[in-house]
Protein backbone atom coordinates (compact mmCIF):
# COMPACT_ATOMS: atom_id res chain seq x y z
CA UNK A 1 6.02 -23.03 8.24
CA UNK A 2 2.30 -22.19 7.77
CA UNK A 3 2.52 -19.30 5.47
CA UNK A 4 5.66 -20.87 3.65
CA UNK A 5 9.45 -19.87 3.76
CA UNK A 6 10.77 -17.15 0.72
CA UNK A 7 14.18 -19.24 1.00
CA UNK A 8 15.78 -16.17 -0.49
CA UNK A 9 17.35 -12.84 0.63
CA UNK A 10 16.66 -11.20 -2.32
CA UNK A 11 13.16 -10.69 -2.85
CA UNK A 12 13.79 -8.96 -6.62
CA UNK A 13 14.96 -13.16 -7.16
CA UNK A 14 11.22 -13.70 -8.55
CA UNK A 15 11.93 -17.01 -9.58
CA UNK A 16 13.51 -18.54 -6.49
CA UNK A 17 10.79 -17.13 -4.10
CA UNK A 18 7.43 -17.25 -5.98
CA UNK A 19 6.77 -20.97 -5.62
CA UNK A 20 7.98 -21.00 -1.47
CA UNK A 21 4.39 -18.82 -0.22
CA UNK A 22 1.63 -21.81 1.04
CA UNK A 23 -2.21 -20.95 -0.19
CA UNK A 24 -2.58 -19.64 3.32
CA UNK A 25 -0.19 -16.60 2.55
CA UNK A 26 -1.64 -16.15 -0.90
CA UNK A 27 -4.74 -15.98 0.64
CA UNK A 28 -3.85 -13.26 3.51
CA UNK A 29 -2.42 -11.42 0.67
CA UNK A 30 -6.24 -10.07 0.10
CA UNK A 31 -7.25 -8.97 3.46
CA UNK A 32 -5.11 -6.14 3.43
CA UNK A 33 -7.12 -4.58 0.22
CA UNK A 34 -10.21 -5.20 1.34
CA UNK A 35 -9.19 -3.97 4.57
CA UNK A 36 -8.72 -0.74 3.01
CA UNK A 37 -11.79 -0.49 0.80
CA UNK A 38 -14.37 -0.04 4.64
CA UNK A 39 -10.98 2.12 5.81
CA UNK A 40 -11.63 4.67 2.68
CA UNK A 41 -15.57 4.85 4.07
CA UNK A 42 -14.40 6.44 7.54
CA UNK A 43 -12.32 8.56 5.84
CA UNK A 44 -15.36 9.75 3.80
CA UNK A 45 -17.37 9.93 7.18
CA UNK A 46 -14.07 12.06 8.78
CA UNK A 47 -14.63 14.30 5.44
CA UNK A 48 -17.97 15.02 6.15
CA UNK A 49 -17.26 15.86 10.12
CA UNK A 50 -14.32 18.34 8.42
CA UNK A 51 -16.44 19.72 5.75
CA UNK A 52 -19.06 20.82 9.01
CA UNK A 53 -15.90 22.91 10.44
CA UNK A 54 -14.85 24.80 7.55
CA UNK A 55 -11.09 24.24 7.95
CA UNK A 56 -8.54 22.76 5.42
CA UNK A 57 -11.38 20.72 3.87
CA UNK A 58 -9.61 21.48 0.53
CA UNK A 59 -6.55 19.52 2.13
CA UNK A 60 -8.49 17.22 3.18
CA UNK A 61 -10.46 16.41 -0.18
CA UNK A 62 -6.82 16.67 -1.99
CA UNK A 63 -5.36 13.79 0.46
CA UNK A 64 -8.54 11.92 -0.13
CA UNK A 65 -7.78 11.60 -4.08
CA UNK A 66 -4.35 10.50 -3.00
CA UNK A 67 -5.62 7.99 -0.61
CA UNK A 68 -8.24 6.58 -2.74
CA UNK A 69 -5.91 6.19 -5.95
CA UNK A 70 -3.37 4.92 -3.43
CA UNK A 71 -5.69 2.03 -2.28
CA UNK A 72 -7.21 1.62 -5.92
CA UNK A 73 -3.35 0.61 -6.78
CA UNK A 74 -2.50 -1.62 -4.05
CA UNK A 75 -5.79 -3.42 -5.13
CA UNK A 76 -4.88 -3.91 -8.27
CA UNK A 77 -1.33 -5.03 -7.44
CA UNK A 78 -2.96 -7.90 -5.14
CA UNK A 79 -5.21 -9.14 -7.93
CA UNK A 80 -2.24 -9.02 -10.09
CA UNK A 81 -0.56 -11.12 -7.71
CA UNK A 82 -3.50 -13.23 -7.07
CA UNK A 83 -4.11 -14.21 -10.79
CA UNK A 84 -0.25 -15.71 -10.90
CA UNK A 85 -1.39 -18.34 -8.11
CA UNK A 86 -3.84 -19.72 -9.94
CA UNK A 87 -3.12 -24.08 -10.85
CA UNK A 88 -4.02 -25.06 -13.60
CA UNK A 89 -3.89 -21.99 -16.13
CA UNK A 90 -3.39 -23.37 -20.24
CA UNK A 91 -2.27 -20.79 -23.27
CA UNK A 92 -0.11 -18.71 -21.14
CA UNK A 93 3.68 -18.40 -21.56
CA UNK A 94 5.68 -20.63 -19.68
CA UNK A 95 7.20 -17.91 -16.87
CA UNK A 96 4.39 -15.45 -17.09
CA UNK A 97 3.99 -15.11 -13.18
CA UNK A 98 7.66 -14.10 -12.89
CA UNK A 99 6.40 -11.10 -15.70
CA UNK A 100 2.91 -9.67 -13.35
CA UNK A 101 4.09 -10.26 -10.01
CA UNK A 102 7.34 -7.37 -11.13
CA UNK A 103 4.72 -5.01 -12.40
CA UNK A 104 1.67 -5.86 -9.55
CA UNK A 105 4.96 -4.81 -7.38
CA UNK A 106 6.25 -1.43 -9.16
CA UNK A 107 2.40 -0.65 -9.15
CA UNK A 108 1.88 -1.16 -5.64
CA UNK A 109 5.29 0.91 -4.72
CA UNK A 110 4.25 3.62 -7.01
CA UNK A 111 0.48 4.01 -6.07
CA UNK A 112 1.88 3.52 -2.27
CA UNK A 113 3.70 6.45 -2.38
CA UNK A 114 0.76 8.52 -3.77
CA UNK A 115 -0.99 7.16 -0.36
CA UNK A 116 1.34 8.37 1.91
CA UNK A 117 1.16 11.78 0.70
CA UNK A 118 -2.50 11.77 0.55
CA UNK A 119 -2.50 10.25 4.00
CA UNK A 120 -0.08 13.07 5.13
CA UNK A 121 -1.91 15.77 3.66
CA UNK A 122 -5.29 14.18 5.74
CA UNK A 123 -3.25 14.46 8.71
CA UNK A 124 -2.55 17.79 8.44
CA UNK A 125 -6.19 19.11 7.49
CA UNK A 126 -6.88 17.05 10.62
CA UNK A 127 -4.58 18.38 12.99
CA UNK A 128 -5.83 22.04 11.94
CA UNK A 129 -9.55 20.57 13.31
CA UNK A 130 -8.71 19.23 16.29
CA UNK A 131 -7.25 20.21 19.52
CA UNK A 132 -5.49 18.33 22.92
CA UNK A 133 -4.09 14.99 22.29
CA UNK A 134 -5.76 14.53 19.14
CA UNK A 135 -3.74 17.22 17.20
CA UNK A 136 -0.53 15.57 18.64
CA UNK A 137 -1.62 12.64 17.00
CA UNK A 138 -2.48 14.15 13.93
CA UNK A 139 0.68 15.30 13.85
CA UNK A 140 2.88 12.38 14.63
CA UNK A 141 0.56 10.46 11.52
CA UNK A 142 2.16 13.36 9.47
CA UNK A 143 5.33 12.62 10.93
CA UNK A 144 5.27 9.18 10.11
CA UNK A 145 3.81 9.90 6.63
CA UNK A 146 7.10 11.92 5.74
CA UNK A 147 9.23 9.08 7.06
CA UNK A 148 7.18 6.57 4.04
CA UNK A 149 7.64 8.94 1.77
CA UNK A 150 11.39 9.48 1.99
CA UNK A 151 11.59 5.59 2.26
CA UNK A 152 9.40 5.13 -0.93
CA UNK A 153 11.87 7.73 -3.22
CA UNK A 154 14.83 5.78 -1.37
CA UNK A 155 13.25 2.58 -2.38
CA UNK A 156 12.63 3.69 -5.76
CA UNK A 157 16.25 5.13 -6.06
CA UNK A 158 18.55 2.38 -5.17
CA UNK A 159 16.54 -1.07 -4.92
CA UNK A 160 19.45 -2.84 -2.90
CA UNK A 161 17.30 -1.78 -0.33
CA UNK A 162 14.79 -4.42 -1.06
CA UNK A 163 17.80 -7.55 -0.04
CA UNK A 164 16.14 -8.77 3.00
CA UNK A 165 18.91 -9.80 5.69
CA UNK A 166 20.30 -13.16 5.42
């Protein structure tokens, strides 16, 4: 396969699946930060179109925090993923990927969590701003917020959830 096979069901199994993910998948493994870096500037230009109206910008300023320490996380998760696919690395302890990919992971789960609610709480400022279809949408993004964040605690409360089907 191009982006490589995890040969295991269990993704907590660090050390059967690290070595299975080709360069290619490594290197997709970025986009989706930096992705979210330009996404946190229309989110600062929606802020400013809120801020004109006068309603929930509070919320919405609250939800921002959440959303930008939620992306600051997952970024730092991928470059703590990134530096464990480096070749060629002297000094460091033999097994030391199998040690930073665990806590780029629990950092990215936790700091993914504080997005959703940040991201939920944006929805709602937004759905008190805008009317017609857009407040339906507004509202199902809320909807679907809720639904990540009772999958995060889940996640964080029994992780046999993470076994992948076999």
């Amino acid at each position: 396969m191009v982006l490589g096979t995890t040969g295991s069901g269990d993704p907590r199994n660090f050390e059967a699946t690290f070595d299975k993910q080709s360069s290619l998948a490594h290197f997709l493994g970025l986009l989706p930060g930096i992705s979210l870096i330009f996404f946190l500037y229309g989110l600062n230009a929606l802020g400013n179109d809120i801020k004109k109206n006068g309603q929930n910008e509070a919320l919405f300023r609250l939800g921002s925090m959440g959303v930008f320490f939620g992306i600051l996380g997952i970024v730092l998760s991928t470059s703590l993923n990134s530096a464990t696919q480096f070749d060629g690395l002297s000094g460091l302890p033999t097994g030391y990927q199998y040690t930073i990919n665990p806590i780029g992971g629990a950092t990215q789960s936790y700091t993914g969590l504080i997005f959703s609610i940040g991201f939920t709480l944006i929805a709602l400022a937004v759905s008190s701003n805008r009317n017609g279809v857009q407040k339906i949408l507004a509202y199902i993004v809320a909807v679907i917020g809720l639904i990540n964040i009772v999958a995060s605690f889940i996640n964080f409360v029994d992780t046999s959830t993470w076994e992948a089907p076999s």
